[in-house]
PDB file of N, CA and C in Angstrom:
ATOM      1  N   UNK A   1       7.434 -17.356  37.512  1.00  0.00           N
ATOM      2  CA  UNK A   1       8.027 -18.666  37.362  1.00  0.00           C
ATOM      3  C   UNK A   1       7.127 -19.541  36.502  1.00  0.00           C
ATOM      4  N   UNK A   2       7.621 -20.248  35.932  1.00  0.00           N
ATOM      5  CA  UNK A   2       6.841 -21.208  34.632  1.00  0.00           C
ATOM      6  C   UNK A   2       6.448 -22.423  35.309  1.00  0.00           C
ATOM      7  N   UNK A   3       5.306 -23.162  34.681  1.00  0.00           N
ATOM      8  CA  UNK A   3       4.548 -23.788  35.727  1.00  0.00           C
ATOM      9  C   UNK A   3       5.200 -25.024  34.988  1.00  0.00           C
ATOM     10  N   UNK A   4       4.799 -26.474  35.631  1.00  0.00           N
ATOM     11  CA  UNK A   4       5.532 -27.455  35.892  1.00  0.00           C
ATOM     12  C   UNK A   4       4.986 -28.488  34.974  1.00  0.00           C
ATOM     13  N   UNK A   5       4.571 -29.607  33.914  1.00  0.00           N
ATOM     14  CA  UNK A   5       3.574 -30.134  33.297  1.00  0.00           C
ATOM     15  C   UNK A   5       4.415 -31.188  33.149  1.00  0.00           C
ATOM     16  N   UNK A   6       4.031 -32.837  33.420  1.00  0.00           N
ATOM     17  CA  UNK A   6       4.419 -34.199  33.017  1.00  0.00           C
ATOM     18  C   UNK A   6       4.305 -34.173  31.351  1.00  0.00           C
ATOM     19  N   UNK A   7       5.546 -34.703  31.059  1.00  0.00           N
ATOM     20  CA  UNK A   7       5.106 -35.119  29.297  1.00  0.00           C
ATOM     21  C   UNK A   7       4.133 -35.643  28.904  1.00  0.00           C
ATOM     22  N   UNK A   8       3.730 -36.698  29.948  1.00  0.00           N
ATOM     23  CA  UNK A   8       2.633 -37.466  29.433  1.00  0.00           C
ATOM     24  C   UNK A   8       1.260 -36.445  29.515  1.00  0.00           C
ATOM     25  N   UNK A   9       0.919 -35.818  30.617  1.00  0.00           N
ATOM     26  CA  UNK A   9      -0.186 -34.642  30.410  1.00  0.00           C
ATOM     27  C   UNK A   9       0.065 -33.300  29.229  1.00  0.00           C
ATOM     28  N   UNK A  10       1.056 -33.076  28.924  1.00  0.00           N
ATOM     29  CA  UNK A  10       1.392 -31.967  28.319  1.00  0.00           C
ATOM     30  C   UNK A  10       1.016 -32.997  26.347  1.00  0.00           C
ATOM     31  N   UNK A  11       1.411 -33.766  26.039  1.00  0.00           N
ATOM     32  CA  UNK A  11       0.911 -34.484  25.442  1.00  0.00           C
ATOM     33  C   UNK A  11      -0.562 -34.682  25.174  1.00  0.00           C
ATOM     34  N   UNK A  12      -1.112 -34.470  26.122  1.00  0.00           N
ATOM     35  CA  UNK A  12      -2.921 -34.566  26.189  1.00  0.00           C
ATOM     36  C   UNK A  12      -3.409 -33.319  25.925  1.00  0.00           C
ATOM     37  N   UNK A  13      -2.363 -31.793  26.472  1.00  0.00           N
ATOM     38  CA  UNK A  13      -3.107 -30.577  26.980  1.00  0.00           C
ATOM     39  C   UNK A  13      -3.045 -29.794  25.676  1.00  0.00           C
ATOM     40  N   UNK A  14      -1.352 -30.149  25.190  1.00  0.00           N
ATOM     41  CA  UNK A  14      -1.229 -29.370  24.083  1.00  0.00           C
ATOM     42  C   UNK A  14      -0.610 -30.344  23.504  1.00  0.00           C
ATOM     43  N   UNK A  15      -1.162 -30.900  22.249  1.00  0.00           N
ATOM     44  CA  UNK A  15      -0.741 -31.810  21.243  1.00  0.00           C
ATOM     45  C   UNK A  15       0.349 -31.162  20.514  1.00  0.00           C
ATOM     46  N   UNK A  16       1.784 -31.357  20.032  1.00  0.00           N
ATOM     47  CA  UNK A  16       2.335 -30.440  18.946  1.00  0.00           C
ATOM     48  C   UNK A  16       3.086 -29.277  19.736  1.00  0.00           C
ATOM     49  N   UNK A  17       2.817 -29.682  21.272  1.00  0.00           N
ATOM     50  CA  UNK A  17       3.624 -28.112  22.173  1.00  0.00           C
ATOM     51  C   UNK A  17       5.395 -28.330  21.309  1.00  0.00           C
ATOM     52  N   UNK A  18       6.200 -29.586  20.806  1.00  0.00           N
ATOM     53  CA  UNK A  18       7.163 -29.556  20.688  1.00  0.00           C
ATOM     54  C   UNK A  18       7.542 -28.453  19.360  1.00  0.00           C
ATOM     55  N   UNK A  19       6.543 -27.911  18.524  1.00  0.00           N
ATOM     56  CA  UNK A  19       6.576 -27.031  17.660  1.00  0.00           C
ATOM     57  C   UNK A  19       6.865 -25.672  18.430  1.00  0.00           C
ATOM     58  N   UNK A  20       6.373 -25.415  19.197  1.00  0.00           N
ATOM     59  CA  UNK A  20       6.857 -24.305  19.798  1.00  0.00           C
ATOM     60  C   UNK A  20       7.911 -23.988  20.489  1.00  0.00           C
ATOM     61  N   UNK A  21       9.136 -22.330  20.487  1.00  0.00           N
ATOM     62  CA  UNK A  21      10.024 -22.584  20.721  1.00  0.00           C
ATOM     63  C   UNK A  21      10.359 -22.878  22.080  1.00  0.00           C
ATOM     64  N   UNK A  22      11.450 -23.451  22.221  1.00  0.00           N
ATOM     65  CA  UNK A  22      12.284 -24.271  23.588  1.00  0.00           C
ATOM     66  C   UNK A  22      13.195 -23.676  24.013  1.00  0.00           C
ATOM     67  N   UNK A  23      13.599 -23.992  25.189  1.00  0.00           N
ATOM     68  CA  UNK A  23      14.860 -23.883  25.706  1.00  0.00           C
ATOM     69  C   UNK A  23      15.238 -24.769  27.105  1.00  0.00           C
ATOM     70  N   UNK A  24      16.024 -24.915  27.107  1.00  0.00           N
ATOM     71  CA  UNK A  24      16.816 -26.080  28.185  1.00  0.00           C
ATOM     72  C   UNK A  24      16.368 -25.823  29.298  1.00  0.00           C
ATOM     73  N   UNK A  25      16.220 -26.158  30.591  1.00  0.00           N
ATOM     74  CA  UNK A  25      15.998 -25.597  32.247  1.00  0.00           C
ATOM     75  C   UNK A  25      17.274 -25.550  32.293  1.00  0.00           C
ATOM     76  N   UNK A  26      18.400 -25.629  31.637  1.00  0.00           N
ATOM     77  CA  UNK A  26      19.276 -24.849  32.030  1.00  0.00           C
ATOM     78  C   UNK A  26      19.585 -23.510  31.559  1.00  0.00           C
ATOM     79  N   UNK A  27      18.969 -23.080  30.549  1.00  0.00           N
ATOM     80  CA  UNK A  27      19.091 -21.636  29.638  1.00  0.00           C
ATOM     81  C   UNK A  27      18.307 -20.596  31.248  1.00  0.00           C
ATOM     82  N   UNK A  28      18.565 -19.666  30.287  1.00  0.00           N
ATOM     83  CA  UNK A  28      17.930 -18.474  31.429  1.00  0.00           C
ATOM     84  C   UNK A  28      16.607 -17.955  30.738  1.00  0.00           C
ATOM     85  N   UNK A  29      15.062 -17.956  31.667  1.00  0.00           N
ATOM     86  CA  UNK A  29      14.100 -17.532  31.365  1.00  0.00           C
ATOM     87  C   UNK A  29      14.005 -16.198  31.166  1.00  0.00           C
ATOM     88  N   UNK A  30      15.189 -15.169  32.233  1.00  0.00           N
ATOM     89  CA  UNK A  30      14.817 -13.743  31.622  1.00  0.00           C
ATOM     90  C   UNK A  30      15.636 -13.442  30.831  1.00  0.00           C
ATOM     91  N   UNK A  31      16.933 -14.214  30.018  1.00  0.00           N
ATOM     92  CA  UNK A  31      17.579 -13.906  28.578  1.00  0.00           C
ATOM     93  C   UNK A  31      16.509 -14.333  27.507  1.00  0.00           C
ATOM     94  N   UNK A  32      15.575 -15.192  27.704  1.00  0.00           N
ATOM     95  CA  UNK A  32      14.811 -15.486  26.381  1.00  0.00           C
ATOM     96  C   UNK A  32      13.528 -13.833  26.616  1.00  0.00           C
ATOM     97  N   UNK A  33      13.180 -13.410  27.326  1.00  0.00           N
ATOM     98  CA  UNK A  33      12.933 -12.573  27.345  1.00  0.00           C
ATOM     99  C   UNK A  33      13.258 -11.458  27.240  1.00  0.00           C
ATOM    100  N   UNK A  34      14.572 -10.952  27.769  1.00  0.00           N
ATOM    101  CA  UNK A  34      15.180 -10.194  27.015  1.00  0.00           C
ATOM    102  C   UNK A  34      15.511  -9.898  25.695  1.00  0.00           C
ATOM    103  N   UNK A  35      16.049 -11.007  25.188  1.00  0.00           N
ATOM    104  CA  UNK A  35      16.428 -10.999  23.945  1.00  0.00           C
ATOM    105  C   UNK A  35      15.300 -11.511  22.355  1.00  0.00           C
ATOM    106  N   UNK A  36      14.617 -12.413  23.092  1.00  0.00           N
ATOM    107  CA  UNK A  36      13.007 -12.867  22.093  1.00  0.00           C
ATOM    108  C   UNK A  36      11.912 -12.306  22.237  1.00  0.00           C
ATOM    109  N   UNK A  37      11.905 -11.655  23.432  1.00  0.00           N
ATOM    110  CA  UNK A  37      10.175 -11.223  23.851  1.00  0.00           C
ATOM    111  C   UNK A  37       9.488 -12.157  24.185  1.00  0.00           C
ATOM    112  N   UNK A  38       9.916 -13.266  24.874  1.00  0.00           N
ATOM    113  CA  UNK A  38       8.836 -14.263  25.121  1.00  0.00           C
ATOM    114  C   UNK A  38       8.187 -13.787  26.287  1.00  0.00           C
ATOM    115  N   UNK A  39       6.721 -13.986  26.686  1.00  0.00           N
ATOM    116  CA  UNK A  39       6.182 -13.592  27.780  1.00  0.00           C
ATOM    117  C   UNK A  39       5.896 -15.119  28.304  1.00  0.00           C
ATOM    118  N   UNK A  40       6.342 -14.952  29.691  1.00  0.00           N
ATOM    119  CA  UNK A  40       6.778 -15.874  30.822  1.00  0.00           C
ATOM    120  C   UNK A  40       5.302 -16.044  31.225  1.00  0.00           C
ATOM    121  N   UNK A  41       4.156 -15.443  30.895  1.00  0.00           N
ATOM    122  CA  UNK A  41       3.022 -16.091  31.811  1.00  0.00           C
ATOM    123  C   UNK A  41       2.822 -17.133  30.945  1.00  0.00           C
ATOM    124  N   UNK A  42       2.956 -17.673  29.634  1.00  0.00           N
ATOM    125  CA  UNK A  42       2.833 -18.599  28.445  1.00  0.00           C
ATOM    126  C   UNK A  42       4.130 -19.599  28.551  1.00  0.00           C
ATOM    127  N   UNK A  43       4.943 -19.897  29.580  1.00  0.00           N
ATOM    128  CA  UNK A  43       5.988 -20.528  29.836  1.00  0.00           C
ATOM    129  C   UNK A  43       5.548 -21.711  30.479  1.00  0.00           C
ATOM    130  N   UNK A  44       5.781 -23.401  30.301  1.00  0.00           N
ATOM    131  CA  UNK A  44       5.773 -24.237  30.948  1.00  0.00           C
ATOM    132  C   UNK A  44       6.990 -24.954  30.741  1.00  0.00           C
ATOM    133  N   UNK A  45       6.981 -25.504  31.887  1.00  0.00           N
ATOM    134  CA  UNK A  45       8.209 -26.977  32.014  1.00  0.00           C
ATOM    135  C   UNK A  45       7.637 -27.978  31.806  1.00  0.00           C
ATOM    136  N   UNK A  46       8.309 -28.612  30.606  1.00  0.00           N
ATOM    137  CA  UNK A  46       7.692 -29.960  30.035  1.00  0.00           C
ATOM    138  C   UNK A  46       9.567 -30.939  30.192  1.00  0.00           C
ATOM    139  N   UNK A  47       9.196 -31.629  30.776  1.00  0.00           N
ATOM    140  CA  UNK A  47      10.458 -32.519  30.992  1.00  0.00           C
ATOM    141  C   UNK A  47      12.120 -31.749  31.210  1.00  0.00           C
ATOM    142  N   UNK A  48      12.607 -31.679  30.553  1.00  0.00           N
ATOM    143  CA  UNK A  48      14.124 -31.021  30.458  1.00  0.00           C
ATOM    144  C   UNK A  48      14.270 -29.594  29.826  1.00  0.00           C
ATOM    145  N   UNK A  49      12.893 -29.100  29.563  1.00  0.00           N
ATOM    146  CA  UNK A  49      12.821 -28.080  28.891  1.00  0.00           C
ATOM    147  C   UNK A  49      11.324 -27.156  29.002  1.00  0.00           C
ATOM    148  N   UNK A  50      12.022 -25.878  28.653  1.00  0.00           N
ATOM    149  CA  UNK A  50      11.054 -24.603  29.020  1.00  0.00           C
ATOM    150  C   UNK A  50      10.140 -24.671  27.527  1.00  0.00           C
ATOM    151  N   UNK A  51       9.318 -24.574  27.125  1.00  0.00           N
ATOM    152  CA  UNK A  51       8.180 -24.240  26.177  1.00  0.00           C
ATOM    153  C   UNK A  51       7.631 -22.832  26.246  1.00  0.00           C
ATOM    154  N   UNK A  52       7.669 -21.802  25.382  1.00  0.00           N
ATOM    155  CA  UNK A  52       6.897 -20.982  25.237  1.00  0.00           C
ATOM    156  C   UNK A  52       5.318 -21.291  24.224  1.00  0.00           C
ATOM    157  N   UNK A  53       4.445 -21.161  25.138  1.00  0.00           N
ATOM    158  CA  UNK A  53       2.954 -21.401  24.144  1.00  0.00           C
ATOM    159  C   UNK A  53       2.385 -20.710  23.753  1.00  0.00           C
ATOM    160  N   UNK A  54       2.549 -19.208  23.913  1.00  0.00           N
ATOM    161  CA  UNK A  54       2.011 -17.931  23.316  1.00  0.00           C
ATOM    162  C   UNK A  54       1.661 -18.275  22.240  1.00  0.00           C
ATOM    163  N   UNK A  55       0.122 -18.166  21.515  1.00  0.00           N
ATOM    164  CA  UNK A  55      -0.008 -18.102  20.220  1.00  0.00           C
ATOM    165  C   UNK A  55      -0.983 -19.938  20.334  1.00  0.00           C
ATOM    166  N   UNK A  56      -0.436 -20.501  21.018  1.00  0.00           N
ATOM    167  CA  UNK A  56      -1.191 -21.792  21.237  1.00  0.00           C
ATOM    168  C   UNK A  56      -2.737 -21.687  21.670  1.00  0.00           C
ATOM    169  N   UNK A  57      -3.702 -22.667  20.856  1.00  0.00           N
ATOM    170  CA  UNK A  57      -5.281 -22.336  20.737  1.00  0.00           C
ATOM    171  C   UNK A  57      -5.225 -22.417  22.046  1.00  0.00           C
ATOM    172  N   UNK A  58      -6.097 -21.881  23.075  1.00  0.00           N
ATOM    173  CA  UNK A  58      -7.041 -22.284  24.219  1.00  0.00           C
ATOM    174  C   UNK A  58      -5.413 -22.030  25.312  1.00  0.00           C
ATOM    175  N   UNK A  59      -4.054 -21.267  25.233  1.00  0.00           N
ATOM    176  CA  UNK A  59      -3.532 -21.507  26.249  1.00  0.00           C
ATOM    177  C   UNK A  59      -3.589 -19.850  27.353  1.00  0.00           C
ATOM    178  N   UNK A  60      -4.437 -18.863  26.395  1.00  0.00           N
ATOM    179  CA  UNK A  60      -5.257 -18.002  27.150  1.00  0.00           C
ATOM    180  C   UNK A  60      -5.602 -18.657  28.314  1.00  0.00           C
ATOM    181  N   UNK A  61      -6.851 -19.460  28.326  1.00  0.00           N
ATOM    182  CA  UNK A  61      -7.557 -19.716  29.673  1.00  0.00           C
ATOM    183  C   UNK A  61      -6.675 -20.699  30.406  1.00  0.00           C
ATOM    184  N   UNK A  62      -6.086 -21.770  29.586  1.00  0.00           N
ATOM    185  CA  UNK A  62      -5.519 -22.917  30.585  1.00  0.00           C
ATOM    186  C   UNK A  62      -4.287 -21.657  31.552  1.00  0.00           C
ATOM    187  N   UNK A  63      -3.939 -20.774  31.087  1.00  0.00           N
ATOM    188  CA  UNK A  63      -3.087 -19.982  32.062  1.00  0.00           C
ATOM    189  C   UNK A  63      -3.611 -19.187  32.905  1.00  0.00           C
ATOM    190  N   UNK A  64      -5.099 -18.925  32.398  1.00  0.00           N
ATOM    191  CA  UNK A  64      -5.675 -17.583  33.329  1.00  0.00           C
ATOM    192  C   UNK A  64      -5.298 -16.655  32.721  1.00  0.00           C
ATOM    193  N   UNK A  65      -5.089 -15.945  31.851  1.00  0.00           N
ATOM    194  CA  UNK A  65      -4.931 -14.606  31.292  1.00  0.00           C
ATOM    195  C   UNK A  65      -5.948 -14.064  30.345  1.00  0.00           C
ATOM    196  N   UNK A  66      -6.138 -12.936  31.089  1.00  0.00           N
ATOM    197  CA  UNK A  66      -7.161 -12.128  30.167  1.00  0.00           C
ATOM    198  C   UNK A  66      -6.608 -10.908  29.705  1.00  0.00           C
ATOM    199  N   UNK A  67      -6.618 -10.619  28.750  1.00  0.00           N
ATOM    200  CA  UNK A  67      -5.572  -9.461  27.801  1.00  0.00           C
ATOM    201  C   UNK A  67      -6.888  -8.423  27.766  1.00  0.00           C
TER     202      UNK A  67
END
């Protein structure tokens, strides 16, 4: 499940997250995976919408993942 982030902090954490692709909290998290390959540990909820940050500097550690 994708973790939860206020605009106003997500704004501070990742400047520019709106460059990365989106999808509604109403879309389905395992069709964007299915069909994009997005990996869900790089998934946050920023207001009305899902963010994938994969590829975003420093969102390795802010998630805890070590590859």
């Amino acid at each position: 499940m994708a973790q939860t982030m206020k605009i106003e902090n997500a704004k501070r954490r990742f400047p520019k997250y709106e460059e990365y692709p989106s999808i509604s909290v109403t879309g389905s998290l395992r069709g964007m995976k299915n069909r994009f390959g997005w990996d869900n540990r790089y998934t946050v909820r920023i207001g009305s919408y899902y963010y994938n940050l994969r590829g975003y500097p420093g969102a390795k550690s802010y998630f805890g993942i070590e590859d």
